[in-house]
Protein backbone atom coordinates (compact mmCIF):
# COMPACT_ATOMS: atom_id res chain seq x y z
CA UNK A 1 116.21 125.47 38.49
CA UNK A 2 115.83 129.54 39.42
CA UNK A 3 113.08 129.92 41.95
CA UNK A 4 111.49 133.29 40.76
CA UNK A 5 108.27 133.04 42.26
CA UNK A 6 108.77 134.09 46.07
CA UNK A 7 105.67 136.57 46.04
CA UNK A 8 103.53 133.10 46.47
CA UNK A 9 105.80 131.49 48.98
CA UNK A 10 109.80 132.01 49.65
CA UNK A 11 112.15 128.81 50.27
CA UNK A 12 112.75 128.06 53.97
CA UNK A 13 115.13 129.97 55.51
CA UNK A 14 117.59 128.19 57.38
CA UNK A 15 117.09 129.80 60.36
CA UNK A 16 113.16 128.58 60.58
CA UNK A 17 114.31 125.09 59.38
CA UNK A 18 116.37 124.95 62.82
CA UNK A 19 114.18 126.79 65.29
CA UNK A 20 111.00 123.92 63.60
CA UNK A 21 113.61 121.27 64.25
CA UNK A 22 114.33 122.44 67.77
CA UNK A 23 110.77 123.26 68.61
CA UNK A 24 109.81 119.82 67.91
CA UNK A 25 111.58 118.42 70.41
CA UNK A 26 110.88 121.54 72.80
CA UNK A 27 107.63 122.81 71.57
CA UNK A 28 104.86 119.72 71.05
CA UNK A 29 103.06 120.12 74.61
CA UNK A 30 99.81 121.84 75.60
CA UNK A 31 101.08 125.69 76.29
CA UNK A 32 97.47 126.37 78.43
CA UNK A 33 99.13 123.39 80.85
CA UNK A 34 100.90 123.88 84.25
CA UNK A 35 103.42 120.96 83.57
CA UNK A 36 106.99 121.27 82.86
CA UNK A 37 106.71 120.33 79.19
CA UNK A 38 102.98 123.11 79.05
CA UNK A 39 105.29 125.77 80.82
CA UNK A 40 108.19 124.89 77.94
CA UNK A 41 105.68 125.39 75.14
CA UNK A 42 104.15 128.59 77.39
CA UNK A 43 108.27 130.22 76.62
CA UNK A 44 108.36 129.60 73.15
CA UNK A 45 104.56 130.78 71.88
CA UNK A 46 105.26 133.82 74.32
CA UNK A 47 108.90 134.29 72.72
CA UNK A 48 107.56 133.92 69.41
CA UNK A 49 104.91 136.57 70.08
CA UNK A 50 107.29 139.08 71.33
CA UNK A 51 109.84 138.65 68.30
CA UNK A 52 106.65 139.00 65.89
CA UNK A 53 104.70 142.30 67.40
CA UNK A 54 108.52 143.90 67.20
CA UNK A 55 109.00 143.15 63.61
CA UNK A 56 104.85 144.62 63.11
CA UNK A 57 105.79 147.90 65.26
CA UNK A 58 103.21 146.75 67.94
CA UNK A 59 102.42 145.18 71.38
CA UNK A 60 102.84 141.72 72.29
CA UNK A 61 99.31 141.41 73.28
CA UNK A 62 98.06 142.85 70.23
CA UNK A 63 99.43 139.85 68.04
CA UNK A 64 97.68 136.48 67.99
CA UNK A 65 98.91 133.31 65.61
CA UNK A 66 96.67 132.09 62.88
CA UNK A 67 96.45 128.98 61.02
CA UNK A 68 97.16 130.84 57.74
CA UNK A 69 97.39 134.26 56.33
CA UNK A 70 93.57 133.74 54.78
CA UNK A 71 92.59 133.38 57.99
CA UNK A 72 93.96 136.13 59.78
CA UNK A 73 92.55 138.07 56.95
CA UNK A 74 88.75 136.91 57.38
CA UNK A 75 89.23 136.95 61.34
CA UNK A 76 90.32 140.80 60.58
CA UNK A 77 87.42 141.83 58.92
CA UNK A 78 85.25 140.11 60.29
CA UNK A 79 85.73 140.92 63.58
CA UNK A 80 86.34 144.98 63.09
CA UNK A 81 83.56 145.29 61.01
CA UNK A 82 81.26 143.09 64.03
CA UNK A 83 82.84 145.22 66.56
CA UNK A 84 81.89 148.31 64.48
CA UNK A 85 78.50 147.69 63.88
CA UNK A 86 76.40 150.08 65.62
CA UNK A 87 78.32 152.99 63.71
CA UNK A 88 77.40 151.13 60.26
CA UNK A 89 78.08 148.67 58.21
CA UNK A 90 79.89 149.88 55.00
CA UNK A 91 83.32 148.55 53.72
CA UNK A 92 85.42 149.69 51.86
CA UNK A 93 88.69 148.24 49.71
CA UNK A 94 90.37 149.24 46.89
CA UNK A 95 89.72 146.97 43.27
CA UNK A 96 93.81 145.23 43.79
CA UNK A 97 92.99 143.79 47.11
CA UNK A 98 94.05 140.09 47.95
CA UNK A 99 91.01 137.51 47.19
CA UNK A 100 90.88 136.82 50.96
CA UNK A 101 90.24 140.53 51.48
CA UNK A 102 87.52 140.20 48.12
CA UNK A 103 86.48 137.05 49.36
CA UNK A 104 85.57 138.60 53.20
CA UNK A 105 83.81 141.25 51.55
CA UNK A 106 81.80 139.45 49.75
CA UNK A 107 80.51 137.44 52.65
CA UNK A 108 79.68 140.39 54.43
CA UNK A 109 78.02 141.80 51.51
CA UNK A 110 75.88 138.50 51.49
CA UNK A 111 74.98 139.36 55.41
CA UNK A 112 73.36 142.26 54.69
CA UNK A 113 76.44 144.71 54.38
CA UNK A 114 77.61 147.17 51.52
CA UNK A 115 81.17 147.46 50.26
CA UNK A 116 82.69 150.09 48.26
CA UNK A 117 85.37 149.05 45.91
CA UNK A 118 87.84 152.01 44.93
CA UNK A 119 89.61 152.03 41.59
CA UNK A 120 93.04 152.63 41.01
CA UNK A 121 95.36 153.70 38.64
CA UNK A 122 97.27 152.03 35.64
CA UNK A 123 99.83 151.09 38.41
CA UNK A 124 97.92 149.79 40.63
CA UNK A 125 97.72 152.39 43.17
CA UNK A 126 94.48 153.66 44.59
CA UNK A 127 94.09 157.83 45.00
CA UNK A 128 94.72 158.93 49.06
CA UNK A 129 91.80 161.48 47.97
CA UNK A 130 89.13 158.89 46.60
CA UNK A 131 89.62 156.87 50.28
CA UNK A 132 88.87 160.43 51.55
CA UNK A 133 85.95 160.96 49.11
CA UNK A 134 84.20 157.39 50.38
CA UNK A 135 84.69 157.94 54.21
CA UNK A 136 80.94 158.59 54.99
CA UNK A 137 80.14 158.15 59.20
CA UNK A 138 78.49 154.93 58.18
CA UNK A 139 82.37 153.21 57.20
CA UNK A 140 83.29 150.69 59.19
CA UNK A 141 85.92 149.08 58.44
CA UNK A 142 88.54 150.21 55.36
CA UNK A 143 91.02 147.64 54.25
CA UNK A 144 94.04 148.50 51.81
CA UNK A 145 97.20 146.48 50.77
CA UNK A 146 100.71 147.70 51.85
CA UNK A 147 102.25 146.05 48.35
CA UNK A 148 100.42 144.78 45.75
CA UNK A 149 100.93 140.87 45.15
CA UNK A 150 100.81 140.63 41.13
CA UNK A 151 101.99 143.87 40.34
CA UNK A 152 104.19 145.31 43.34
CA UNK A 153 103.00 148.59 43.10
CA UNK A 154 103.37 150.30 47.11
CA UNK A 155 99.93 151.71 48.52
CA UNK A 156 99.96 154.98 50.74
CA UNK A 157 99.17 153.26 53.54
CA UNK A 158 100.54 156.12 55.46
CA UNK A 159 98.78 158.45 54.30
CA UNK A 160 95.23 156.37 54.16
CA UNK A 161 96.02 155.30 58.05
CA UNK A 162 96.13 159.08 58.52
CA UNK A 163 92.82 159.72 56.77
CA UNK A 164 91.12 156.78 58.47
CA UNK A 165 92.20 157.90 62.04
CA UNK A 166 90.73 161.40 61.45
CA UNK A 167 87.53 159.43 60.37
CA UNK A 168 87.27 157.76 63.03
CA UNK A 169 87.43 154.65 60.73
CA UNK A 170 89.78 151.58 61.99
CA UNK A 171 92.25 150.85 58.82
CA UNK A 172 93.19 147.04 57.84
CA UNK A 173 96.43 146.57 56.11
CA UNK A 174 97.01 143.22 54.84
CA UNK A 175 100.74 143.16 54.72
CA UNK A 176 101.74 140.16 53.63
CA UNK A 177 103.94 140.98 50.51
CA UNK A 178 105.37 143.52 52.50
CA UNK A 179 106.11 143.10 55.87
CA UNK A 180 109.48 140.73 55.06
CA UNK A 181 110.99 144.28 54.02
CA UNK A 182 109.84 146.22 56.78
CA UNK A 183 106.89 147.49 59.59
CA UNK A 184 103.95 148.96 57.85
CA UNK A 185 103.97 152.80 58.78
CA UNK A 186 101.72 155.01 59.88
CA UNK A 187 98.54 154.84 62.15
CA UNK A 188 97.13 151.50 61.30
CA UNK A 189 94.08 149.33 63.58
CA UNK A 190 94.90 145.92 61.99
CA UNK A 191 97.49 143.98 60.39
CA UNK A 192 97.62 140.66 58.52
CA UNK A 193 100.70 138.48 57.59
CA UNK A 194 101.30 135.31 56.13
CA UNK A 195 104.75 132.92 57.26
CA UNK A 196 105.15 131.61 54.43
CA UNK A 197 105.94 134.66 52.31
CA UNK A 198 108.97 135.95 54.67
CA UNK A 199 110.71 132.50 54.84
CA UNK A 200 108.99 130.58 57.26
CA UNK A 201 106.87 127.34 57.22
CA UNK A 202 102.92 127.53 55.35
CA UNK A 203 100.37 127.35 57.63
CA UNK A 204 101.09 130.25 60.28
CA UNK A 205 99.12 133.61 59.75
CA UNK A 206 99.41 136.63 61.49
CA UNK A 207 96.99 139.27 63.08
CA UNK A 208 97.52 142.43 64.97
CA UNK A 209 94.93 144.64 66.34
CA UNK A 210 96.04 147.69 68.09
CA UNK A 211 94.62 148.19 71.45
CA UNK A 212 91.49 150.82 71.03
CA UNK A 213 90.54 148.95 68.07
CA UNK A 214 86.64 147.65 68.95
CA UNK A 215 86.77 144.34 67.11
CA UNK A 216 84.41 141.32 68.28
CA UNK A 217 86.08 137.84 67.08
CA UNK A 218 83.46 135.73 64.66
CA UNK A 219 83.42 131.89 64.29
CA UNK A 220 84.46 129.19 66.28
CA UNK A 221 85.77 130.71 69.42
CA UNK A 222 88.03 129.02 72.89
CA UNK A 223 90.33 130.20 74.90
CA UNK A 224 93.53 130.41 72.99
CA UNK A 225 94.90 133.37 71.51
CA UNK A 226 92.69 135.81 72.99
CA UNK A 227 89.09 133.89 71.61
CA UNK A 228 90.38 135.41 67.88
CA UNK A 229 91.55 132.52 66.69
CA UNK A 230 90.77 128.87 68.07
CA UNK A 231 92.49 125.65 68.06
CA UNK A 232 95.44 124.42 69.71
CA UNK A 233 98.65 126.70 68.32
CA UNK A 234 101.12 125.21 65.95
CA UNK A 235 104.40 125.99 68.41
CA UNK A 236 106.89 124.49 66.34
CA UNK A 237 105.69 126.37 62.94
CA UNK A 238 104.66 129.72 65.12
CA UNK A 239 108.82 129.49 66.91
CA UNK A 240 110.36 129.08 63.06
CA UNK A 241 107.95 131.68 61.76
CA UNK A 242 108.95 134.46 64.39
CA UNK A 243 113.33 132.67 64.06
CA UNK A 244 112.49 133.87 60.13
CA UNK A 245 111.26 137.26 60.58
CA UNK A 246 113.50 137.92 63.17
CA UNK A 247 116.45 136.84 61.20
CA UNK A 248 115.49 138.74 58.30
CA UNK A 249 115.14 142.06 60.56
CA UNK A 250 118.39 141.34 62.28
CA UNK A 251 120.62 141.16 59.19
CA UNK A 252 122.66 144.03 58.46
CA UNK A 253 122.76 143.12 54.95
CA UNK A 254 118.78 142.73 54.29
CA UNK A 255 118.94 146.58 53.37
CA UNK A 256 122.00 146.04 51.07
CA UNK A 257 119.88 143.15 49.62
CA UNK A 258 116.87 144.85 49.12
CA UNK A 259 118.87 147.11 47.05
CA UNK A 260 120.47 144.70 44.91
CA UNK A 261 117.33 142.43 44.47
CA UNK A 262 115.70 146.35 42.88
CA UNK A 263 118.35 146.37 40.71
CA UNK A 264 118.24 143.09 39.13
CA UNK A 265 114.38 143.96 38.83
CA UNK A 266 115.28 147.24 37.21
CA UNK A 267 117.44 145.22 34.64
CA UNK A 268 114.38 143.10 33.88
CA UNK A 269 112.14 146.45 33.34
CA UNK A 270 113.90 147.89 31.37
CA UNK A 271 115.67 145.01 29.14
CA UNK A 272 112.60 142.82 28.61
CA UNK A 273 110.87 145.37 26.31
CA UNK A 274 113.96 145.46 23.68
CA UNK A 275 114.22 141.99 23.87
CA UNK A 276 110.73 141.02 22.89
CA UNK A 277 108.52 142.98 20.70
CA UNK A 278 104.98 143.84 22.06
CA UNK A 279 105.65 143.47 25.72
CA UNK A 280 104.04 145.51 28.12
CA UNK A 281 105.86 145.71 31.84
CA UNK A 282 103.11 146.67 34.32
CA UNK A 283 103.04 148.44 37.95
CA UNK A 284 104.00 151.34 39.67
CA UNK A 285 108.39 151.54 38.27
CA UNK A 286 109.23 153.16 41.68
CA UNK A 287 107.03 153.09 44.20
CA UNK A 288 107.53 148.93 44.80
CA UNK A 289 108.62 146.14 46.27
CA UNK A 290 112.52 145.72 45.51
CA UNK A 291 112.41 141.85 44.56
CA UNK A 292 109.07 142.06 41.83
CA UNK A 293 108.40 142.62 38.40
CA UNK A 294 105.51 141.96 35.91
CA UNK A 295 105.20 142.49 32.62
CA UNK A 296 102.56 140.85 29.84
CA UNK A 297 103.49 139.77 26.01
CA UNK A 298 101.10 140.26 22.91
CA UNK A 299 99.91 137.25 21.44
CA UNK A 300 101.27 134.90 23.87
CA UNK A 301 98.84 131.69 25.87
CA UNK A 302 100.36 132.56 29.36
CA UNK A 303 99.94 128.66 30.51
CA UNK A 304 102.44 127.45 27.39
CA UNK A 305 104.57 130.53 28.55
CA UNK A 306 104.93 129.26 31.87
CA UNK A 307 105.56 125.55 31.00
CA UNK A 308 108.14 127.16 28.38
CA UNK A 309 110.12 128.42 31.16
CA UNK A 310 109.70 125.50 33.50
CA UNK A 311 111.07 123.59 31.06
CA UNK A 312 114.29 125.72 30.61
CA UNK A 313 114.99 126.10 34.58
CA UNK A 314 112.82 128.73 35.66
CA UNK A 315 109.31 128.94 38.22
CA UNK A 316 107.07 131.69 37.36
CA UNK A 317 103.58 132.89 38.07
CA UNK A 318 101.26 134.17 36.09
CA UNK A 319 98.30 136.43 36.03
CA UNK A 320 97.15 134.94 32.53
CA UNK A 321 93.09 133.91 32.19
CA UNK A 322 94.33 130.95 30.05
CA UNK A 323 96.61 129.76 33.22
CA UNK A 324 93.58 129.82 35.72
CA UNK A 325 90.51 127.13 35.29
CA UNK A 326 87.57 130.54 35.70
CA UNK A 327 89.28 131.00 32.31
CA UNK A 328 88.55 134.96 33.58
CA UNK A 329 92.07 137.35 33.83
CA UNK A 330 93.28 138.34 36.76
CA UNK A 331 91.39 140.86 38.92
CA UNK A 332 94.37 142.65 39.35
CA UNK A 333 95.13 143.01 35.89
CA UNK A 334 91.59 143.87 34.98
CA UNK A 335 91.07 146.83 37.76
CA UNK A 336 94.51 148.46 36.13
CA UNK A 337 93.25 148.31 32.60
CA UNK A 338 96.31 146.66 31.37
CA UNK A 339 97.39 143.53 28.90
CA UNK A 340 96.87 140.73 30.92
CA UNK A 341 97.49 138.16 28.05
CA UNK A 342 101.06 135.97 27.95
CA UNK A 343 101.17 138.06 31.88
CA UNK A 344 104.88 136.65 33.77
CA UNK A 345 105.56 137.50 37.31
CA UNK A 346 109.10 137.48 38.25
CA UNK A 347 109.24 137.61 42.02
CA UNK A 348 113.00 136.73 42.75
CA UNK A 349 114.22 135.14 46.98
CA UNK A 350 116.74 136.22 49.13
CA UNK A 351 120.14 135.92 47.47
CA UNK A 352 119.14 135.21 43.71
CA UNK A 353 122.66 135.28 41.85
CA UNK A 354 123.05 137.98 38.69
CA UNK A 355 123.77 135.18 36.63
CA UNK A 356 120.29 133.58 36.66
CA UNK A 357 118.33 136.88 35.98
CA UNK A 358 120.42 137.73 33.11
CA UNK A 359 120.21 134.07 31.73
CA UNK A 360 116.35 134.86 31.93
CA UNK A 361 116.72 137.55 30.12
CA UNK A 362 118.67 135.45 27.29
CA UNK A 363 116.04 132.28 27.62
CA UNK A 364 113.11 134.59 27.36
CA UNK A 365 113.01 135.74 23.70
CA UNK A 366 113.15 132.15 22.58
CA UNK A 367 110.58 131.25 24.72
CA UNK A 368 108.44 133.89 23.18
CA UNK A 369 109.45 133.70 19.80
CA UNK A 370 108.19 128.93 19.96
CA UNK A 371 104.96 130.66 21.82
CA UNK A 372 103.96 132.73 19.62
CA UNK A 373 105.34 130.43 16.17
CA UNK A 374 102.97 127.49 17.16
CA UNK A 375 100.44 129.97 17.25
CA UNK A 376 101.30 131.52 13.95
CA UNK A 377 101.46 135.23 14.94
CA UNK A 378 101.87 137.39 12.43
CA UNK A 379 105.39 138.72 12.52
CA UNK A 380 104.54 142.47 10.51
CA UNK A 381 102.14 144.04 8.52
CA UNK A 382 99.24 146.59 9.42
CA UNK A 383 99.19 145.99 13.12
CA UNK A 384 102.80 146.50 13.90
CA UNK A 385 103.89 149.34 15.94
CA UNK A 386 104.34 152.72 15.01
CA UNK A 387 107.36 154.65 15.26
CA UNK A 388 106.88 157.14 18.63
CA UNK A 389 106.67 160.50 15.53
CA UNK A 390 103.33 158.80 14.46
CA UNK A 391 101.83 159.53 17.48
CA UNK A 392 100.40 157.72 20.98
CA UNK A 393 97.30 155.36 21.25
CA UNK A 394 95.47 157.91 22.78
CA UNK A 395 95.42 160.28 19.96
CA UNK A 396 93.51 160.92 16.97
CA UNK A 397 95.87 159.69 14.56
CA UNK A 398 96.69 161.69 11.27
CA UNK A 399 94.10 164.08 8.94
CA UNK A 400 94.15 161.19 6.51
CA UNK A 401 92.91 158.95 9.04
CA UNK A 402 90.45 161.09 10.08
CA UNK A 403 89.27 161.82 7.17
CA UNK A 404 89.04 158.24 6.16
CA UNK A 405 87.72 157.39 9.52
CA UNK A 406 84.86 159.34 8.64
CA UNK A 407 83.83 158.19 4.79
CA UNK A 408 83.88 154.80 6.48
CA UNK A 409 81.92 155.55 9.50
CA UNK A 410 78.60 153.41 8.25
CA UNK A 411 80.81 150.65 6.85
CA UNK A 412 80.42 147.40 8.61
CA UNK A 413 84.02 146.60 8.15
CA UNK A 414 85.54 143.31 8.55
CA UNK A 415 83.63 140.61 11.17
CA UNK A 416 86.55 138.12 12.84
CA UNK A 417 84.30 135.43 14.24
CA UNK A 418 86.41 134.00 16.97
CA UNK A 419 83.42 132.85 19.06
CA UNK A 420 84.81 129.79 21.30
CA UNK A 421 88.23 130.86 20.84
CA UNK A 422 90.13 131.77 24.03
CA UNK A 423 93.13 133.66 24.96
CA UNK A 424 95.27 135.24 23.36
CA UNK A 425 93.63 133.76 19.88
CA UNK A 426 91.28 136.56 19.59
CA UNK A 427 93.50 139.19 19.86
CA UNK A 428 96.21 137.16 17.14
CA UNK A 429 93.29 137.22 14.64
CA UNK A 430 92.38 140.98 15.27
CA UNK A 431 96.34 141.17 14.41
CA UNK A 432 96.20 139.33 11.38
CA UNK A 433 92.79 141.12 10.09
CA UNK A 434 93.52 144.78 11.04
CA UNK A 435 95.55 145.34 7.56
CA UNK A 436 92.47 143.40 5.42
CA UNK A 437 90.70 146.99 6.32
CA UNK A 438 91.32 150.62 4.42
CA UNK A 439 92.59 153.00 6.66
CA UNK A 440 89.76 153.88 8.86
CA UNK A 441 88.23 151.22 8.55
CA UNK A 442 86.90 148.78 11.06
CA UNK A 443 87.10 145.24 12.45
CA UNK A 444 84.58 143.76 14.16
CA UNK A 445 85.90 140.72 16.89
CA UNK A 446 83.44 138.74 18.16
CA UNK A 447 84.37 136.90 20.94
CA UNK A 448 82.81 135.22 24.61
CA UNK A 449 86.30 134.63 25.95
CA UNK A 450 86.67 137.16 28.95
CA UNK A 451 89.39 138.13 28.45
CA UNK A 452 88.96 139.87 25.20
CA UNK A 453 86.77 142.72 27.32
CA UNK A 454 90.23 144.00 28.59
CA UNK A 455 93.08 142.51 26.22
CA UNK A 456 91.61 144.11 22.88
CA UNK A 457 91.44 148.04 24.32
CA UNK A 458 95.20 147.00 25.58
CA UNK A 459 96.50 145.99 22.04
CA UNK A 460 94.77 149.05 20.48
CA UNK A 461 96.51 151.23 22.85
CA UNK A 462 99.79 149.22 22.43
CA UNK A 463 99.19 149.27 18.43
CA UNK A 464 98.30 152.99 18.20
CA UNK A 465 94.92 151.69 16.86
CA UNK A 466 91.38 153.08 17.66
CA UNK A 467 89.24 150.96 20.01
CA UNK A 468 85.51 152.19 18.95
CA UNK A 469 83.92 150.14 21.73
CA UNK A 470 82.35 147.54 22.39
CA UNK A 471 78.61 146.28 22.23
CA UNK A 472 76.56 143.35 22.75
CA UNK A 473 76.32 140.08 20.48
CA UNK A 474 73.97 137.19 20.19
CA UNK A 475 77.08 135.49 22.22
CA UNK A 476 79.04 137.20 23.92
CA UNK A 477 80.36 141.20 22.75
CA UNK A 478 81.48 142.57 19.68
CA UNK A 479 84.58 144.25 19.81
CA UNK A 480 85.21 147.34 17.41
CA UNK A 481 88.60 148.36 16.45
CA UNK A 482 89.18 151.16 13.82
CA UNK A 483 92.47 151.04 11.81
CA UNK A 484 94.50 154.29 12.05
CA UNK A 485 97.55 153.46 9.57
């Protein structure tokens, strides 16, 4: 088996496996005790701490140890944005943000808050200038990935930390894809981390406030770790956690293999499109994480994708509404306007050999190719591509078109009922009914499947066909398409 999903959690390193081992035996008493073994435990959670806030780029005293990166998230915003509340309570985040950072804000939307969600880009990257734009003296709190998680597009953190800090306005980074390649930069109030993604044992999040930062810790409160996060500390998982990150900093080859991982991941962008027809690779192609690559595939159910390429060796993820149960695509996916049916990440550990990515690459058409067969996807005809001289999906298409386009403008066109039918069936029959219609003609997709709201625009774009819009239906929307050629 190739392990290529290490954006959701990377394989033990070796280094935590021994420090858990060891801390086991050292690690298991009380560290608030006065005791031999509670002055033991005292070393290592203070050891651990130190080895963590250098990795972050901060104090000691700023870092405290959470039960889990979702926690440290929630204890972050909830606690800047109570510490922040006489100068207001507005929050903002951009659209691509973690769903611990969406789920925080909606509970303190629920309080009584506001939230601002900023859009970004078709790579996933939010505008420095539309944080500017939305920093009224009411903000409290602004929270912005380093990395994206699905996509891997890089945020300008640096920049935004610099825009906040003007502001006035304290600046969470949730750095959990990230911070396994490096210290987020810039002028930051908060950070969040998860173990578990940098090679250390689930179940240890991370939280750093800078001094200065006015934050008042929410929930269940004691003692330990400064009142921000209560409950007796998990030594043994905290000591491998910090061996991990520390071990990944103090390699002089982690650089070297950051490098190598971004060019097996450039391979992947660029060889995946000739190797399948009607693939689209999404994210930001060089401003990203070195070891990450997505990319979606017309006409493709992403759960029979992914069980596909279990079967033949290789763990995936997958950003795919027909691999979640909410049946609704990924958030991500959605807020970048991009194909989110038959969606693959490809997040590759530490050390993944040339061989496997480039057997990928060979497995990967065949996969395809059985996906879309027992789905009986049209293989040409009307809806194939066009050749780059017939022009983009974003332009008017030729004066024959137009002129068609308009004789047929009160037609009702063709009507695909596909009403119950979820993804990527919609969009295969839209495929297989686009060449029924003259040219400028229209079809007509009705479908409830939520996924069809951003997957249809994507094929029209991809297909150099019109997308005329969309309005409502007795169920669900009706989807027009107008054929161009």
């Amino acid at each position: 088996m190739a392990y290529f999903d290490t954006a959701s959690a990377a394989p033990l390193h070796p280094v935590a496996r021994e420090a858990l081992l060891a801390a086991l035996d050292e690690g298991w008493a009380d560290p608030a005790r006065l005791y031999r073994e509670g002055r033991r435990a005292r070393m290592l959670l203070d050891a651990a701490r130190e080895t963590a806030a250098e990795a972050v780029g901060c104090r000691p005293d700023e870092v405290v140890f959470t039960p889990s990166g979702t926690q440290a998230v929630h204890a972050g915003v909830s606690g800047a944005l109570a510490g922040r509340r006489r100068a207001g309570r507005r929050l903002l985040h951009s659209a691509v943000e973690h769903s611990s950072v969406l789920h925080a804000a909606e509970a303190h939307e629920a309080a009584g808050g506001s939230r601002v969600e900023l859009a970004v880009d078709r790579t996933g990257r939010v505008a420095a200038g539309d944080v500017a734009a939305a920093l009224t003296p009411d903000t409290a709190l602004a929270c912005l990935q380093s990395a994206n998680h699905e996509v891997g597009t890089e945020q300008p953190v640096e920049e935004v930390a610099a825009l906040c800090r003007e502001a006035g306005v304290p600046l969470l980074v949730d750095a959990a894809q990230s911070l396994p390649w490096g210290p987020v930069p810039g002028a930051w109030s908060l950070v969040t981390a998860s173990a578990h993604k940098w090679g250390g044992p689930p179940g240890v999040g991370l939280l750093a406030v800078r001094k200065g930062t006015r934050f008042a810790p929410q929930g269940p409160r004691d003692e330990r770790e400064s009142g921000r996060s209560a409950g007796f500390e998990n030594i043994p998982a905290v000591v491998a956690a910090a061996a991990a990150l520390r071990a990944l900093r103090a390699d002089p080859g982690t650089g070297a293999e950051a490098e190598r991982l971004r060019g097996l991941v450039d391979r992947i962008r660029a060889r995946v499109p000739r190797l399948v027809a009607d693939v689209e690779v999404v994210g930001d192609p060089v401003r990203r994480l070195p070891h990450l690559v997505t990319f979606s595939c017309l006409y493709v159910d992403g759960e029979a994708l992914l069980h596909e390429l279990d079967r033949a060796g290789f763990s995936v993820s997958s950003g795919s509404s027909c691999t979640s149960g909410t049946l609704t695509p990924s958030h991500v996916l959605r807020a970048m306007g991009v194909l989110s049916e038959g969606n693959v990440r490809v997040s590759l550990p530490y050390g993944t050999a040339e061989a496997e990515v480039d057997r990928f690459l060979e497995v990967l058409p065949r996969v395809v190719h059985a996906v879309r067969a027992r789905l009986g996807v049209p293989v040409a005809g009307a809806g194939a591509a066009r050749s780059p001289e017939a022009g983009s999906g974003s332009g008017s298409g030729s004066a024959e078109a137009s002129g068609a386009a308009s004789e047929n403008a009160e037609a009702p066109g063709l009507v695909v009922d596909s009403l119950g039918k979820r993804c990527p069936i919609p969009v295969i029959e839209l495929a297989k009914a686009i060449g029924e219609v003259p040219v400028g003609g229209t079809v007509t997709v009705l479908s409830d499947d939520e996924a069809a709201r951003q997957d249809i625009p994507a094929w029209c774009a991809m297909r150099d066909q019109e997308y005329a819009g969309e309005r409502a239906a007795e169920r669900g929307a009706a989807y027009v398409v107008r054929r161009r050629a």
